[in-house]
N, C-alpha and C. Protein backbone atom coordinates (compact mmCIF):
# COMPACT_ATOMS: atom_id res chain seq x y z
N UNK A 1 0.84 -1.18 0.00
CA UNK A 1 0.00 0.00 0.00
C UNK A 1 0.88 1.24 0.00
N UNK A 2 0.71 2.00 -0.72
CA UNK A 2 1.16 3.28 -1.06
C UNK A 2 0.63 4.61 0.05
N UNK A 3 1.26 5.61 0.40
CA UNK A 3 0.60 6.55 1.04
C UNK A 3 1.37 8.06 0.83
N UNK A 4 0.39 8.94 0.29
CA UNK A 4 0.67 10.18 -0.04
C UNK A 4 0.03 11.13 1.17
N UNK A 5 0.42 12.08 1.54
CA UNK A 5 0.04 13.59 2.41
C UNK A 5 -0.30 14.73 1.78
N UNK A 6 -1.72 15.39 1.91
CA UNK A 6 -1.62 16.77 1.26
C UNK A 6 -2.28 17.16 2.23
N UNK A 7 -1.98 18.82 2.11
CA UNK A 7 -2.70 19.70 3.66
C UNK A 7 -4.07 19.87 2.69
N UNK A 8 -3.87 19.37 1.65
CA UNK A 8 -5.59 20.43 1.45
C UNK A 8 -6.30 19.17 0.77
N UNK A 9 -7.82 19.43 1.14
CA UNK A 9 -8.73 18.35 0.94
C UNK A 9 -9.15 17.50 -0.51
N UNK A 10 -8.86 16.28 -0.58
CA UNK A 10 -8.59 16.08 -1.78
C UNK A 10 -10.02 15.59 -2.47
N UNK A 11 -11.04 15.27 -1.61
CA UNK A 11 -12.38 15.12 -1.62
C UNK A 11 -13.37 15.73 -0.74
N UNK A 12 -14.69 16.37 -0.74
CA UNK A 12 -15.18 16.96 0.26
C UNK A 12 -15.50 15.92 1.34
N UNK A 13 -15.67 14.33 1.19
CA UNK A 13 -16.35 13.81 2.10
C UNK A 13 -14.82 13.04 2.49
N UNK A 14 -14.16 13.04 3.33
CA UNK A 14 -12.38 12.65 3.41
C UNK A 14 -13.05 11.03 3.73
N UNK A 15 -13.63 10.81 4.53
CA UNK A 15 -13.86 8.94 4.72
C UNK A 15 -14.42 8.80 3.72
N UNK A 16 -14.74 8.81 2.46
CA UNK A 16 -15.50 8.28 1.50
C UNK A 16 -14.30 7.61 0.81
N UNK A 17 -14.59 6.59 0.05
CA UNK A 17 -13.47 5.13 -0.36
C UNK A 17 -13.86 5.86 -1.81
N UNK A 18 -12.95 5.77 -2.71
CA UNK A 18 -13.46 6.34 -3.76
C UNK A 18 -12.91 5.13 -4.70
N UNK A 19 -13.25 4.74 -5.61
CA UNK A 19 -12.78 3.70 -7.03
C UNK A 19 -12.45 4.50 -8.34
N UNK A 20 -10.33 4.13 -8.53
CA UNK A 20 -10.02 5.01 -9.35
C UNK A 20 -10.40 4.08 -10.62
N UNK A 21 -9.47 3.24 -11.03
CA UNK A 21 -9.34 2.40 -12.12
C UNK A 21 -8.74 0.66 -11.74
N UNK A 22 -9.55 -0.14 -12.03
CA UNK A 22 -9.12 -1.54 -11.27
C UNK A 22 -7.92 -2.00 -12.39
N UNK A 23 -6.86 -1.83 -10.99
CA UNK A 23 -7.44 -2.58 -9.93
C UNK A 23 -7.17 -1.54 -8.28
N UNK A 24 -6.75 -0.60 -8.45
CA UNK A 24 -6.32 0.35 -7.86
C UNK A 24 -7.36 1.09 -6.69
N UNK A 25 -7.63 0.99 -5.58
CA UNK A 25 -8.57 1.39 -4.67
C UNK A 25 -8.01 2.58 -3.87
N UNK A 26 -8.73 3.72 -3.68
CA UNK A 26 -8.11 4.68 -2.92
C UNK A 26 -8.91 5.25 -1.53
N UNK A 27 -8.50 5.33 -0.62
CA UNK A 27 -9.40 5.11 0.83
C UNK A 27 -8.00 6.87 1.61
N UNK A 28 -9.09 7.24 1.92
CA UNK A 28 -8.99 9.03 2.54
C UNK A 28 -9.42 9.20 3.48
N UNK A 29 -8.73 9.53 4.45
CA UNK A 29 -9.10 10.09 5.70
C UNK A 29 -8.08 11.37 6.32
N UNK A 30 -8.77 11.71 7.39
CA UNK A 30 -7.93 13.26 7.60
C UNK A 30 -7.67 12.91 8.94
N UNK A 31 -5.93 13.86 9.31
CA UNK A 31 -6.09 13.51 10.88
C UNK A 31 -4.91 14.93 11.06
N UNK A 32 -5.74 15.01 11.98
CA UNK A 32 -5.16 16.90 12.33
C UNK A 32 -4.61 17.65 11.06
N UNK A 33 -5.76 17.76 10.47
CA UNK A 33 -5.93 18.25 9.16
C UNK A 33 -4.86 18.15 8.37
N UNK A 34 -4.59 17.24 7.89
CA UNK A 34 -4.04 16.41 6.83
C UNK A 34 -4.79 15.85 6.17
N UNK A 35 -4.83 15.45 5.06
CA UNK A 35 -5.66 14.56 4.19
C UNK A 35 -5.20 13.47 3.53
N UNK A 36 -4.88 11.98 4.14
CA UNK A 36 -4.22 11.13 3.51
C UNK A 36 -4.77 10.18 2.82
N UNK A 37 -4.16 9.77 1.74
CA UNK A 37 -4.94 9.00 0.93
C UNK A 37 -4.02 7.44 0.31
N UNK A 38 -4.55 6.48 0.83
CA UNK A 38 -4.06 5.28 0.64
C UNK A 38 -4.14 4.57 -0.26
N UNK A 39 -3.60 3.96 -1.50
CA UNK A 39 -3.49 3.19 -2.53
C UNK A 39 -3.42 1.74 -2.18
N UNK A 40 -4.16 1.18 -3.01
CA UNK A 40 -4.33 -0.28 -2.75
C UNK A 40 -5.23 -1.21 -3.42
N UNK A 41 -4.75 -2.58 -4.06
CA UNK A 41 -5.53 -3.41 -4.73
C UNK A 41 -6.65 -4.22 -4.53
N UNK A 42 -6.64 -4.28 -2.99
CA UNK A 42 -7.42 -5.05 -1.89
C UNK A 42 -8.98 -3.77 -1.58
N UNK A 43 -10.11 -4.11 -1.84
CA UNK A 43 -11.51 -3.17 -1.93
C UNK A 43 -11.84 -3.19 -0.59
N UNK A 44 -11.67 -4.52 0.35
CA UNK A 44 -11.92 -4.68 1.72
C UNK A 44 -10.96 -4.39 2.68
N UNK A 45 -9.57 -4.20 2.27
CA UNK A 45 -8.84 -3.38 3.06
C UNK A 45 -8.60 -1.77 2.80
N UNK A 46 -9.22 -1.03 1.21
CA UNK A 46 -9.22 0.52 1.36
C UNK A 46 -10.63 0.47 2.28
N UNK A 47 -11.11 -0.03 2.64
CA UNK A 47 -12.52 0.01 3.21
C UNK A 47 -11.98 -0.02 4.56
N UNK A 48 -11.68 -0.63 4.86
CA UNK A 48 -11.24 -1.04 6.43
C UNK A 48 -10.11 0.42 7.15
N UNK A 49 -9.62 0.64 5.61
CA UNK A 49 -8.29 1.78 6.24
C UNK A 49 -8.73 3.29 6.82
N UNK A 50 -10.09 3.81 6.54
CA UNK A 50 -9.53 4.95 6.88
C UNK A 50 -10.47 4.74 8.29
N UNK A 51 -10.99 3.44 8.82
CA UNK A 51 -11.39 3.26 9.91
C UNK A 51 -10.56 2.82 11.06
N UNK A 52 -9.27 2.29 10.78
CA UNK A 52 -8.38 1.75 11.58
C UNK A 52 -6.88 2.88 10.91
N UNK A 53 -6.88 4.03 10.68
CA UNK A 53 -6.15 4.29 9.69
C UNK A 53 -4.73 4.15 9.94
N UNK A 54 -4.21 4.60 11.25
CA UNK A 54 -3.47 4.13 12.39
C UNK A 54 -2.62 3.09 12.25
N UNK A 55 -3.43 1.97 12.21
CA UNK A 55 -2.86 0.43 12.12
C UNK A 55 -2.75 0.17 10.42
N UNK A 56 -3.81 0.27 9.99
CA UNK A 56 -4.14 0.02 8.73
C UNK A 56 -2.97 0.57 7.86
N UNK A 57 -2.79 2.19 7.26
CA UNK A 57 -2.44 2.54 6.71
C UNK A 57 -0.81 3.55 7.15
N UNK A 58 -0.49 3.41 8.49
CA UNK A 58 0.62 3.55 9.17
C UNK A 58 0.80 5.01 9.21
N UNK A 59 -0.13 5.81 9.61
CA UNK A 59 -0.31 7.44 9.74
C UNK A 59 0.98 7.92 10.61
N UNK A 60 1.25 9.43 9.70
CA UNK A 60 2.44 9.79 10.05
C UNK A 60 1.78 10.68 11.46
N UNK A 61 2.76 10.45 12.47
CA UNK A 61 2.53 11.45 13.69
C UNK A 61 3.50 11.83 14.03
């Protein structure tokens, strides 16, 4: 899984799982206003990530 940082919002709804092109899944969440967005082939783990994002997707702190 891939993970990029931008300060500014890259979707209005940041937990919404969005589907780029398969096989490629992209899962967004924000944490002290950051907006990170996770790459990944697996539909049930971008799903799972921006709920566990922490564990899941290894958020920078």
């Amino acid at each position: 899984m891939r993970m990029l940082g931008s300060s500014r919002p890259l979707w209005t709804r940041p937990w919404e799982t969005k589907w780029l092109s398969s096989p490629t899944f992209v899962a967004s969440f924000m944490d002290a206003g950051f907006v990170y967005v996770a790459f990944t082939e697996n539909a049930e783990e971008a799903l799972s990530c921006g709920k566990v994002c922490a564990v899941c997707c290894g958020v920078w702190k």
